[in-house]
Structures are given as structure tokens and as C-alpha cells.
Protein backbone atom coordinates (compact mmCIF):
# COMPACT_ATOMS: atom_id res chain seq x y z
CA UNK A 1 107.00 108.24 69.04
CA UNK A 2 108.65 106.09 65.77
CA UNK A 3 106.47 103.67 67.37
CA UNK A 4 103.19 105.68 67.76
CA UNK A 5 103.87 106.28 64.05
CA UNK A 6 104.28 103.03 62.80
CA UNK A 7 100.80 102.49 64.29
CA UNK A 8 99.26 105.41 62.37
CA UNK A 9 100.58 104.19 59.22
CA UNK A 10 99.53 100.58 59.53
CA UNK A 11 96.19 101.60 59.79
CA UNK A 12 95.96 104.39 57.24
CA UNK A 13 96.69 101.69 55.15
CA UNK A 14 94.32 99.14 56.38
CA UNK A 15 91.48 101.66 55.90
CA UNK A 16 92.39 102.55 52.17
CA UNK A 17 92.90 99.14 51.50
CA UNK A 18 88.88 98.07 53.22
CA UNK A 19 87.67 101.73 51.64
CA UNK A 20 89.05 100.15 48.31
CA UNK A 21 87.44 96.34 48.43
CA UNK A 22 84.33 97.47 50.22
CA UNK A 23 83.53 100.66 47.42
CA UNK A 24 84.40 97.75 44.59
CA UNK A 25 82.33 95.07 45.42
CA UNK A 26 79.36 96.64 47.22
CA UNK A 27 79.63 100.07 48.99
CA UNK A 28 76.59 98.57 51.53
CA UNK A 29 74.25 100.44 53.27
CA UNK A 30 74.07 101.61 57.25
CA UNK A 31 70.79 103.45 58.77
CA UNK A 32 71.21 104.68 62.36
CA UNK A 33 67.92 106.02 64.05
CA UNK A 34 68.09 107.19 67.52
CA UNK A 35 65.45 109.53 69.17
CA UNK A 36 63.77 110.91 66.10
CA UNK A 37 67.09 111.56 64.60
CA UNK A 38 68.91 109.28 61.46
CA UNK A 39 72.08 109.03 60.10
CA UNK A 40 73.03 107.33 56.84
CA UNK A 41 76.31 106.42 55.31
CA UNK A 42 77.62 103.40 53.52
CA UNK A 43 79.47 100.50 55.12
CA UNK A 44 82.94 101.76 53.48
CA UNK A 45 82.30 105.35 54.97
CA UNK A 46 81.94 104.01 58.26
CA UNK A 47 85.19 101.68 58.65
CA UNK A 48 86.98 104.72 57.15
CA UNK A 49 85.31 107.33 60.02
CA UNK A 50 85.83 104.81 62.92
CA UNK A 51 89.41 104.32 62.10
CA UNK A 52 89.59 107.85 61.50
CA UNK A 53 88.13 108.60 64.67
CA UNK A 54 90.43 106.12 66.85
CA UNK A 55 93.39 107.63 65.25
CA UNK A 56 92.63 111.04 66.56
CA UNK A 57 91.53 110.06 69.67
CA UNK A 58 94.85 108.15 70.21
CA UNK A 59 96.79 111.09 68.58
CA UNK A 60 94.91 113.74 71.14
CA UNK A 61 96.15 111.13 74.24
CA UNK A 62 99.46 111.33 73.42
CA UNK A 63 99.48 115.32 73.20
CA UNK A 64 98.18 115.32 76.60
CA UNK A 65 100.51 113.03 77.86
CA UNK A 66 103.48 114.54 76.52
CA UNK A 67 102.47 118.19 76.64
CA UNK A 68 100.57 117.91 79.80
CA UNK A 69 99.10 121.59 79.20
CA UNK A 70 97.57 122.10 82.80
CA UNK A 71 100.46 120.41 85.03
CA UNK A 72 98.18 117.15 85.63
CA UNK A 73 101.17 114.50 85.50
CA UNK A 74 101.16 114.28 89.48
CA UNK A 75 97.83 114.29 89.97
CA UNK A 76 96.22 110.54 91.14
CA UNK A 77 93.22 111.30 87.84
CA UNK A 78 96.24 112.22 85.35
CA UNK A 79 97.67 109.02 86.17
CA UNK A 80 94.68 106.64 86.14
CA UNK A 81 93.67 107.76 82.18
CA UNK A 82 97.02 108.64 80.81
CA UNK A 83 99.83 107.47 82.43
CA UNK A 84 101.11 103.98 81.49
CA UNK A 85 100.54 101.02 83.49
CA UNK A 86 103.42 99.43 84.35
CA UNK A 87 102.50 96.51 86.36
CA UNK A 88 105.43 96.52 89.19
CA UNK A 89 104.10 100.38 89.66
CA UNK A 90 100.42 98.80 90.04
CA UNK A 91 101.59 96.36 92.33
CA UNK A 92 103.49 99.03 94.35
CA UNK A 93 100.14 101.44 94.61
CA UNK A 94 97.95 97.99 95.35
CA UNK A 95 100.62 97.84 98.43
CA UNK A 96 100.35 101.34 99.29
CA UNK A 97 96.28 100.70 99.37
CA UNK A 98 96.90 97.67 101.33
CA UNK A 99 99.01 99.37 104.07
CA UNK A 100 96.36 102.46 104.17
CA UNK A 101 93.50 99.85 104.21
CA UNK A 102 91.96 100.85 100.85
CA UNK A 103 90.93 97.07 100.30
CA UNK A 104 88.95 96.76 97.83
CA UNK A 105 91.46 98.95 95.70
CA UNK A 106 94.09 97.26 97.03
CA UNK A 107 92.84 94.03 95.88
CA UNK A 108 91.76 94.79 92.45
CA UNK A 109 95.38 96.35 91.75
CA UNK A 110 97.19 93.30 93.05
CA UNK A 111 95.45 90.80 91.64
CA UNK A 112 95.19 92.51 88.31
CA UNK A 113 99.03 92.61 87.97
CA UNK A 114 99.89 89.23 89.74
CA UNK A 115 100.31 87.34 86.44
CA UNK A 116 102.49 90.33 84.93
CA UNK A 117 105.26 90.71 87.54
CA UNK A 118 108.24 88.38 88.45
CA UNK A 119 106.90 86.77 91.43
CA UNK A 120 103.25 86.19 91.05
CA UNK A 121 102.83 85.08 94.76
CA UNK A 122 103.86 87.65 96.41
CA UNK A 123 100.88 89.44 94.84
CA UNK A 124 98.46 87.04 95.61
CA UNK A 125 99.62 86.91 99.40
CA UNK A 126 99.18 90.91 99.46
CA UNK A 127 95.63 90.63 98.20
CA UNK A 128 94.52 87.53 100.40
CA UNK A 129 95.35 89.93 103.39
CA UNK A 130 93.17 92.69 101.66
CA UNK A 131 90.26 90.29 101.32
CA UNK A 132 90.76 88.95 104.74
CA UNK A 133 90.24 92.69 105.87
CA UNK A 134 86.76 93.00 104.08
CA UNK A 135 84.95 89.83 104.94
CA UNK A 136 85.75 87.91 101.50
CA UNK A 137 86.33 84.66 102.39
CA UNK A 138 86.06 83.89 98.73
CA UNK A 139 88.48 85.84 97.49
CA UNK A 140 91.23 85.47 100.03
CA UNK A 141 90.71 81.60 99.78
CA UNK A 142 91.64 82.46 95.70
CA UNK A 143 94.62 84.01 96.14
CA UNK A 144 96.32 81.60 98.50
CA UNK A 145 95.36 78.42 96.25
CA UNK A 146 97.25 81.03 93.41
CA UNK A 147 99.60 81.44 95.64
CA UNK A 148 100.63 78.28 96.94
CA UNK A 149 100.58 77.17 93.06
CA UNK A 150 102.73 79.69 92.18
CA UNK A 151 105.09 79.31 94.89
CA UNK A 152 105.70 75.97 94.66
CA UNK A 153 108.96 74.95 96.65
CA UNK A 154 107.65 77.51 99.60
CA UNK A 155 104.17 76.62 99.84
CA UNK A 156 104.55 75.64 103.12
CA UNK A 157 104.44 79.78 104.51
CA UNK A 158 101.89 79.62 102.49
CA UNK A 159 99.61 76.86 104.15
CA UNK A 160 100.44 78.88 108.03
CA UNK A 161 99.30 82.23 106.52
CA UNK A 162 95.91 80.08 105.44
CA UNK A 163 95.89 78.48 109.09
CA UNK A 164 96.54 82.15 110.32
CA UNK A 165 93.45 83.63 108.18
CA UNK A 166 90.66 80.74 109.04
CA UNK A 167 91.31 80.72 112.87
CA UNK A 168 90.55 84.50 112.56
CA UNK A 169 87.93 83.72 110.73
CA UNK A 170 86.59 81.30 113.49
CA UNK A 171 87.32 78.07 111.98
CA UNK A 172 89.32 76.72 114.42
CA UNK A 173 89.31 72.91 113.64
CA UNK A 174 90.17 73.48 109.54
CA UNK A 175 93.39 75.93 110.90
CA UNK A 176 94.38 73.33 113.56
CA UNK A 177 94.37 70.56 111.13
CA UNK A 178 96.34 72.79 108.74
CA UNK A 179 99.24 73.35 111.46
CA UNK A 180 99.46 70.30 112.77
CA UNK A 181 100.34 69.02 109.36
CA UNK A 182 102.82 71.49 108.89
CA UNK A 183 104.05 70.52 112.72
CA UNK A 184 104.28 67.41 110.99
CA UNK A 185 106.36 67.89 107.87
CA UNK A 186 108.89 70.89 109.19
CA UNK A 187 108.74 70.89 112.97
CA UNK A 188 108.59 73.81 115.85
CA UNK A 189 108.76 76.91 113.17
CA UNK A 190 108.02 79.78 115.56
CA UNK A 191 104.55 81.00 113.78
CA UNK A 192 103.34 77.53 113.78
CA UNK A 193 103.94 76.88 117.08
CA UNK A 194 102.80 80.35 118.12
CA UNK A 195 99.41 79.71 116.30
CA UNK A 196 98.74 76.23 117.87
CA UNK A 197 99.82 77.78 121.57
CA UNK A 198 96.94 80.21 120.66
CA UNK A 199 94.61 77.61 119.69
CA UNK A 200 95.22 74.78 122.84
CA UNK A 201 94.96 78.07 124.96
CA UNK A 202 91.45 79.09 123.44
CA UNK A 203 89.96 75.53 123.53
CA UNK A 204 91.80 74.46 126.71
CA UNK A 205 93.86 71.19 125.42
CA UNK A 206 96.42 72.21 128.23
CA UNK A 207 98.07 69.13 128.00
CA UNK A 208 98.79 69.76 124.59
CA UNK A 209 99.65 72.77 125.03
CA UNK A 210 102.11 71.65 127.82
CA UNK A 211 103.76 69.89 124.93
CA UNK A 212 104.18 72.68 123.45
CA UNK A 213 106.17 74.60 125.94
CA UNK A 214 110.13 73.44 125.60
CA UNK A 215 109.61 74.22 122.24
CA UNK A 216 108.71 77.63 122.55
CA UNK A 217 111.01 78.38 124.90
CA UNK A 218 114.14 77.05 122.29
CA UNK A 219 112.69 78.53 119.34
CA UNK A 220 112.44 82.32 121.32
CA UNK A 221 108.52 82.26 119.82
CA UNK A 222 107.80 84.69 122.75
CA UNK A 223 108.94 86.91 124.95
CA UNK A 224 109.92 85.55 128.52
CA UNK A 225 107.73 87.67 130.54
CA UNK A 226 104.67 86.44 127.96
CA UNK A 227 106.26 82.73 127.90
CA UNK A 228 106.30 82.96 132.06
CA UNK A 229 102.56 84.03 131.75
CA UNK A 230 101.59 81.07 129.41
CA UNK A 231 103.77 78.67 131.48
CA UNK A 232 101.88 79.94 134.88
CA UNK A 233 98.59 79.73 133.02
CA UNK A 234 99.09 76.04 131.77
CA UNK A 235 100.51 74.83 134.92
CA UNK A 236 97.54 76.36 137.26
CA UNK A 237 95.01 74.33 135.01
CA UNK A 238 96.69 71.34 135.51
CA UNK A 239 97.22 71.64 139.22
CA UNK A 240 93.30 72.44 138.98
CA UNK A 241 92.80 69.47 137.16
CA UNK A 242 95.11 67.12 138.86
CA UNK A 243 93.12 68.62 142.83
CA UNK A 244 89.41 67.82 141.50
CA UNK A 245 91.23 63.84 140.89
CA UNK A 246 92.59 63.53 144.41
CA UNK A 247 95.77 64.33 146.50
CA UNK A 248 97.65 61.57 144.59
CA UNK A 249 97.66 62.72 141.32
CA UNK A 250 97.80 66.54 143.10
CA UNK A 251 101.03 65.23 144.19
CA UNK A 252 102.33 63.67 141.03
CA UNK A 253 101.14 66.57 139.21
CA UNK A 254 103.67 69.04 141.04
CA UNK A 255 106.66 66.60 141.12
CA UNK A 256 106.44 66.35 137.38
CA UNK A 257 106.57 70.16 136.78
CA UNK A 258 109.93 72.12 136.16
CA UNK A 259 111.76 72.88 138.95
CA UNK A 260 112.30 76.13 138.17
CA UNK A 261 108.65 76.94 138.03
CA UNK A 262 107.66 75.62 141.32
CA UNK A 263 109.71 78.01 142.70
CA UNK A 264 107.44 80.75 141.48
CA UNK A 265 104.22 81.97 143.21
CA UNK A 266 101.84 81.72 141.21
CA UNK A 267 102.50 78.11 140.56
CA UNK A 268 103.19 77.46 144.29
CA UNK A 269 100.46 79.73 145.46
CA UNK A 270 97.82 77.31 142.97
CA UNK A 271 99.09 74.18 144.44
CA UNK A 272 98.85 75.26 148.25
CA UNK A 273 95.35 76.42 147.18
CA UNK A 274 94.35 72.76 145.89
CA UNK A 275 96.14 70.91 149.02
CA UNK A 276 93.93 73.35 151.18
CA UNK A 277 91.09 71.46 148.74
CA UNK A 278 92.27 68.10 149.50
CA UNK A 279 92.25 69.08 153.05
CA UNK A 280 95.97 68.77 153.75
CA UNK A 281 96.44 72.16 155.31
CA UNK A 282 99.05 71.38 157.47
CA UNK A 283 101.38 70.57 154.53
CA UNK A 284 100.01 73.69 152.78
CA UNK A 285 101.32 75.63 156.27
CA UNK A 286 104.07 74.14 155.79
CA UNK A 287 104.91 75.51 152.07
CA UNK A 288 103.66 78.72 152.65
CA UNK A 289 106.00 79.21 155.83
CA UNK A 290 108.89 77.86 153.71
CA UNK A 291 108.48 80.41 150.94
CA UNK A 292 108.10 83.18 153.03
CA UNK A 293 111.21 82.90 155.02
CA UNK A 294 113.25 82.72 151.20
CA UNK A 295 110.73 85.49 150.08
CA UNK A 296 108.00 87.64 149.58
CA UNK A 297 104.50 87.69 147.64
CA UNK A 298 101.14 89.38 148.75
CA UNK A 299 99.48 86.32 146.99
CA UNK A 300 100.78 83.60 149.63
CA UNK A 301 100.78 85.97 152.53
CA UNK A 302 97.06 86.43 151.63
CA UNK A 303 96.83 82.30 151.54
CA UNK A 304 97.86 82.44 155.22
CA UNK A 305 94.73 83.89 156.64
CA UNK A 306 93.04 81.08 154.61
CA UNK A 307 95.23 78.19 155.89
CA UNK A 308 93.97 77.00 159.07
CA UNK A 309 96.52 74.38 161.01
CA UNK A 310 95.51 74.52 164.35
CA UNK A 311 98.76 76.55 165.50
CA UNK A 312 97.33 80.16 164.98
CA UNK A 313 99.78 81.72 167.25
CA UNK A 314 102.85 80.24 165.13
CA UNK A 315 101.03 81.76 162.40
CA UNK A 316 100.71 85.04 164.22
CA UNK A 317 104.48 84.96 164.97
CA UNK A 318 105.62 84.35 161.03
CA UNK A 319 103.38 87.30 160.10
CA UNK A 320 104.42 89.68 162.86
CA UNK A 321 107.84 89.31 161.85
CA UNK A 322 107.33 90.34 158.54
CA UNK A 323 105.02 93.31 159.12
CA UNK A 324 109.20 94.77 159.97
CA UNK A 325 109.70 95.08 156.79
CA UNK A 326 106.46 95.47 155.32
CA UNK A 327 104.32 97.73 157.79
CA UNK A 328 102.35 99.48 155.79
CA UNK A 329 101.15 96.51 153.23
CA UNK A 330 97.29 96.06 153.09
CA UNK A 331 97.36 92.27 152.63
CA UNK A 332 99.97 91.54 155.19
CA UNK A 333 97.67 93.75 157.79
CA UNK A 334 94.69 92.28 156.19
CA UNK A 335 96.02 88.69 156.66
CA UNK A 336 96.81 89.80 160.18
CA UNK A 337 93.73 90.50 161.15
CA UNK A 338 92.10 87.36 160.09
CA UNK A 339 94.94 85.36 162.08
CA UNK A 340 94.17 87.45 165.06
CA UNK A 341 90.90 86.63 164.89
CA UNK A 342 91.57 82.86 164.88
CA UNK A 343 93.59 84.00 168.29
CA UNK A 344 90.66 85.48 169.73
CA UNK A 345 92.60 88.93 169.93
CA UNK A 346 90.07 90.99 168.93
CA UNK A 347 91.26 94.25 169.87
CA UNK A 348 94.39 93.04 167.76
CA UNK A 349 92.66 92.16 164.50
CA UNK A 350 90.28 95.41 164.71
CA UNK A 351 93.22 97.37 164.83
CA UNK A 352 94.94 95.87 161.79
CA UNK A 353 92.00 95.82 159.81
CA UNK A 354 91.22 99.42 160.49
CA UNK A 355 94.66 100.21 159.39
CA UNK A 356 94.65 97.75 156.23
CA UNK A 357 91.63 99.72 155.37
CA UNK A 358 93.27 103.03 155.12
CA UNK A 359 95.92 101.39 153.26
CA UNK A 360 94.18 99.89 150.65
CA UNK A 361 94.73 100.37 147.14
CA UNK A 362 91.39 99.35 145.07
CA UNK A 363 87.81 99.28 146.02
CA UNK A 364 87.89 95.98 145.72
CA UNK A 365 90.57 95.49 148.58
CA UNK A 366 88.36 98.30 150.72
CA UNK A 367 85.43 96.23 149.86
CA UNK A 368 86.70 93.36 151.49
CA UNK A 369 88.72 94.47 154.53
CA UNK A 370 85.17 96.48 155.25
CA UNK A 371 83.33 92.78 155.18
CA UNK A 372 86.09 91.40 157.36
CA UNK A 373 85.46 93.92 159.68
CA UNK A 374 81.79 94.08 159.78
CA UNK A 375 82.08 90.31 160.46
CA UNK A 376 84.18 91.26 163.53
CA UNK A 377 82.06 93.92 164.95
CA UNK A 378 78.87 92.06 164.34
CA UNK A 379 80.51 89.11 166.59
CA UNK A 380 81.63 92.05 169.44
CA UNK A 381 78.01 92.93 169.41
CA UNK A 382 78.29 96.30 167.99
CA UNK A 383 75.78 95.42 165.33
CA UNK A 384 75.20 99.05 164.17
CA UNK A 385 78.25 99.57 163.17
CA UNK A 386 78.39 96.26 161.65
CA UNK A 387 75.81 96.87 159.61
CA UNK A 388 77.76 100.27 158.17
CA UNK A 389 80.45 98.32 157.24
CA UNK A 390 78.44 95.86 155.36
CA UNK A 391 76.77 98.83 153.63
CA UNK A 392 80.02 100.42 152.89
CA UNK A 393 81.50 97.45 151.68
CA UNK A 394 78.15 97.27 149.60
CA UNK A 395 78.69 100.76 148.27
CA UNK A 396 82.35 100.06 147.27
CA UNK A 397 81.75 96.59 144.98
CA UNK A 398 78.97 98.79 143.05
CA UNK A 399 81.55 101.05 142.30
């Protein structure tokens, strides 16, 4: 208020002062015409009614703010024209925008106040996220540069939250060169690492990616069912990759993975599939026998009926004895057909198929035991029924 008054007086005395110099040396002479109508004063008149004017204005403000005659101080309008704006309270409703995805709001409020608070960056990192959110590159590429200068010491965060924004933004190769810089000058941080795993995965550098791995296992960067996923993922491409150059670097390729992973079936299940490409099927037999006597997986019991060795009837005999403990799986009766088949026991495999079919679980898996068994009938001569089968089987991928 003392201040408020202070004010007041200052000015009074301003505008006697100019009433007094401008009415000595020439009073002047102002004509305003606007739509047909005019006004007419001199120039002292005017200074004095301005400053007049702004003085009541001001004065009629503060009433309202301090008397608040119709309970308004809450209200989000009240605020906006009268209260005062306190820039940590601007930066706190610019976050409050940001979090309810107001961005445009959110951006003018915390960029507005950056330069009046303690720490400027913090602002600036706020409102590149709320550009981000509406498509301006511009802008969010304006507040990290102010950012990163006004953070100085910690610009480094600063750089991954830039590699973070242009690989959402598509621009793979700018965020890749970004992190692999900041791989360069402080090593395996977790979001780093996470960000390049993303970014080998999408453009399939699985080697480098490989690399990656140890790394992000030590640092915790994910979870270990996700890491196991990734690590499955990674390894299956490079069996892939190592099959399509021949059996010896097939070979090489699995000695040189963990151990621990090659106990796994996925990983085991890949390789058996690209021995079975290099045509060693006997060794690929061999594996899949082995892990089934230690343990269980409908993914290598459904490699079985795809294996062919030339010993169907040991085949037979490993499946058999595990249909006592799972006799009422789909693939294992699935599987069991196709190896009776390669027996010749027809009345065998019809049986298990019919079974597997009434076991199934997706119509996917109905889908295919139907074509397995249309295949059968078709070669028993029962072509009609064959041909139902196919239809069904038909019927079921369309769904």
C-alpha cells in the first residue's frame, strides 16, 4: 500500500510539474476526429488527463484486488487480470498444463518465466516436451539449445533428452550420432544405452546391438523378462544370418553365444531350425531328443514332426513317452500324427489328429491340424472328405 502510494505521488507531481512547463512555454494544440465526432484540448490538458486516467485505473485494480467484492480470488479469470505474477507460480501452472497436455499454454507459461526463476533449465526442458507434443520442431529445438546453455556442467542429460526427441521425431541417424557421442564421453548410462538398443533393434545392426547386451544386463536398463526377449530376438537373427553363410559359421555362431542362453528354446529351437536348413537333420534329431529328455517346450516338440532322420519309429517312441505326461496337448498329438504318418500308421496318425483337433486352442492351430488331415484322407482315398477338411481349414484362416 505505502508503496502503491509512493507511486501516486510521484506522478501527481510529474503531471503538475509537465502541466506547469507545457502551459508556460506553449499550451499546444491536439484535434482528435473520429467518425464524424472531434475532440479538442491542448497538449498540457492531455498529459494531465492520461496520467489522471492511469492513476484511477491503477487505483480501481487495487480495490478489486483487495476487496474482491464478488468472491473472484479463486477463480482461473480473477487470477489471470489481477492476481500477481509471481514467476515460480507461472512456472508451477505451465507444469500443471504440461502434465494435463494444455501445450501450447504450457509452453508459453514456461518459457515466459524461464529467465525469472532459479534454474532456468529446468523450464526450458518442461517446454521442449510441450513442443515435442504439438509438432514444433522449432520450438522444442529452442529450448534445449537454452537449456543445455543454461545448464552447463549437466548438459550431457540434456544432449539424450535431444537424442530422445529426434528419434521420435524420425530422425534416426542425427539421434544415433548424438548417443553414440555421449556413449563416448560417459559410457553405458542406462537411457543411453536403452535408446541405442531401440535404435540397432529398429534398423537391424544386430551385431551392434549384441554389443550392447552385457551392458544392459549390468546397468539393470531393463527388466529380465524384456532383456530375455531382446537377448532371444538378437540371437535368432544371428543364427539366421550365420545359416544363409553355411554350416561353418552356423556352427561358430552357436559356440560363441552364452551358455546360458543356449539352454533356452527359443535360441535352441532357431538353431535346430537352421541345421534342418543346412541339411544336417540328424544332428538337429539329435538336439531336439536331448532337450526333451531335460525338458519340455511345444516349440521343439512341434520341430520333431519337421525333423526327418530316417529313424521314424525312434521318433515315435520319444513322443509316445511323453504324451504320459502331456495327453491332452495339441502340438504333442499334432506332432504325433505327422510322425505316424512317416510310419505309415495311418489309422494311428488319423486318430491323433482327430483328437489334436478337438484340443486345439486357436483357429490357427484348427486350421492347420484340419490341412494335416485333409492331406491324410486325400492319400487314403477318401477325397470327399478331404476336400471338407481343406474347406474347413479354409473357413478357419479367414476367420
Amino acid at each position: 500500500m505505502k508503496r502503491w502510494l509512493l507511486i501516486l505521488l510521484v506522478l501527481a507531481v510529474l503531471a503538475t510539474f509537465a502541466y506547469l512547463v507545457l502551459s508556460n512555454i506553449n499550451p499546444g494544440y491536439v484535434l482528435i476526429y473520429v467518425g464524424g465526432y472531434s475532440f479538442e484540448t491542448t497538449l498540457a490538458a492531455l498529459v494531465v488527463a492520461v496520467v489522471a486516467l492511469t492513476v484511477i485505473v491503477n487505483v480501481l485494480l487495487w480495490l478489486v484486488r483487495t476487496l474482491n467484492p464478488m468472491r473472484l480470488r479463486n477463480t482461473r479469470l480473477f487470477r489471470y487480470f489481477f492476481a500477481p505474477q509471481d514467476p515460480l507460480t507461472s512456472t508451477l501452472q505451465g507444469m500443471q498444463d504440461l502434465l494435463l497436455g494444455n501445450w501450447q499454454q504450457a509452453y508459453r507459461l514456461l518459457v515466459e518465466n524461464a529467465e525469472k526463476v532459479q534454474n532456468p533449465g529446468f523450464n526450458y526442458l518442461a517446454a521442449s516436451l510441450a513442443a515435442f507434443q504439438r509438432g514444433d520442431k522449432t520450438g522444442w529445438s529452442f529450448c534445449l539449445d537454452r537449456a543445455e546453455k543454461r545448464s552447463s556442467p549437466y548438459a550431457i542429460g540434456v544432449r539424450s533428452l535431444r537424442a530422445l526427441l529426434e528419434s521420435k521425431s524420425g530422425e534416426r541417424q542425427q539421434a544415433l550420432n548424438l548417443l553414440q557421442g555421449l556413449q563416448r564421453t560417459l559410457p553405458n548410462q542406462p537411457f543411453v544405452l536403452e535408446q541405442l538398443a531401440e535404435i540397432y533393434r529398429t534398423t537391424g545392426d544386430w551385431n551392434s546391438l549384441e554389443q550392447l547386451l552385457p551392458d544392459m544386463e549390468r546397468r539393470h536398463v531393463l527388466a529380465p523378462a524384456a532383456l530375455l526377449t531382446l537377448q532371444d530376438e538378437v540371437y535368432q537373427h544371428q543364427l539366421q544370418q550365420a545359416g544363409s553363410e553355411g554350416e561353418a559359421s552356423l556352427q561358430y555362431c552357436w559356440k560363441q553365444m552364452p551358455k546360458a542362453l543356449r539352454a533356452h528354446a527359443h535360441i535352441t529351437g532357431a538353431y535346430i531350425q537352421q541345421l534342418m536348413n543346412v541339411g544336417q537333420d540328424a544332428e538337429a534329431a539329435s538336439m531336439l531328443t536331448s532337450f526333451l529328455k531335460k525338458g519340455w517346450s511345444d516349440e521343439m516338440v512341434a520341430l520333431v514332426g519337421q525333423v526327418n532322420t530316417g529313424k521314424p519309429q525312434q521318433q515315435l517312441a520319444l513322443l509316445e513317452n511323453c504324451l504320459k505326461q502331456h495327453p491332452e496337448n495339441p502340438v504333442l498329438l499334432t506332432t504325433l500324427g505327422r510322425v505316424s504318418v512317416r510310419n505309415q500308421l495311418w489309422r494311428k496318425a488319423r486318430d491323433y489328429f482327430e483328437k489334436a483337433l478337438k484340443l486345439a486352442t486357436s483357429a490357427q492351430q484348427s486350421a492347420q491340424i484340419c490341412t494335416e488331415l485333409a492331406k491324410l484322407l486325400e492319400q487314403l482315398g477318401e477325397r470327399e472328405k478331404s476336400l471338407q477338411y481343406y474347406q474347413r481349414a479354409v473357413q478357419l484362416l479367414e476367420k
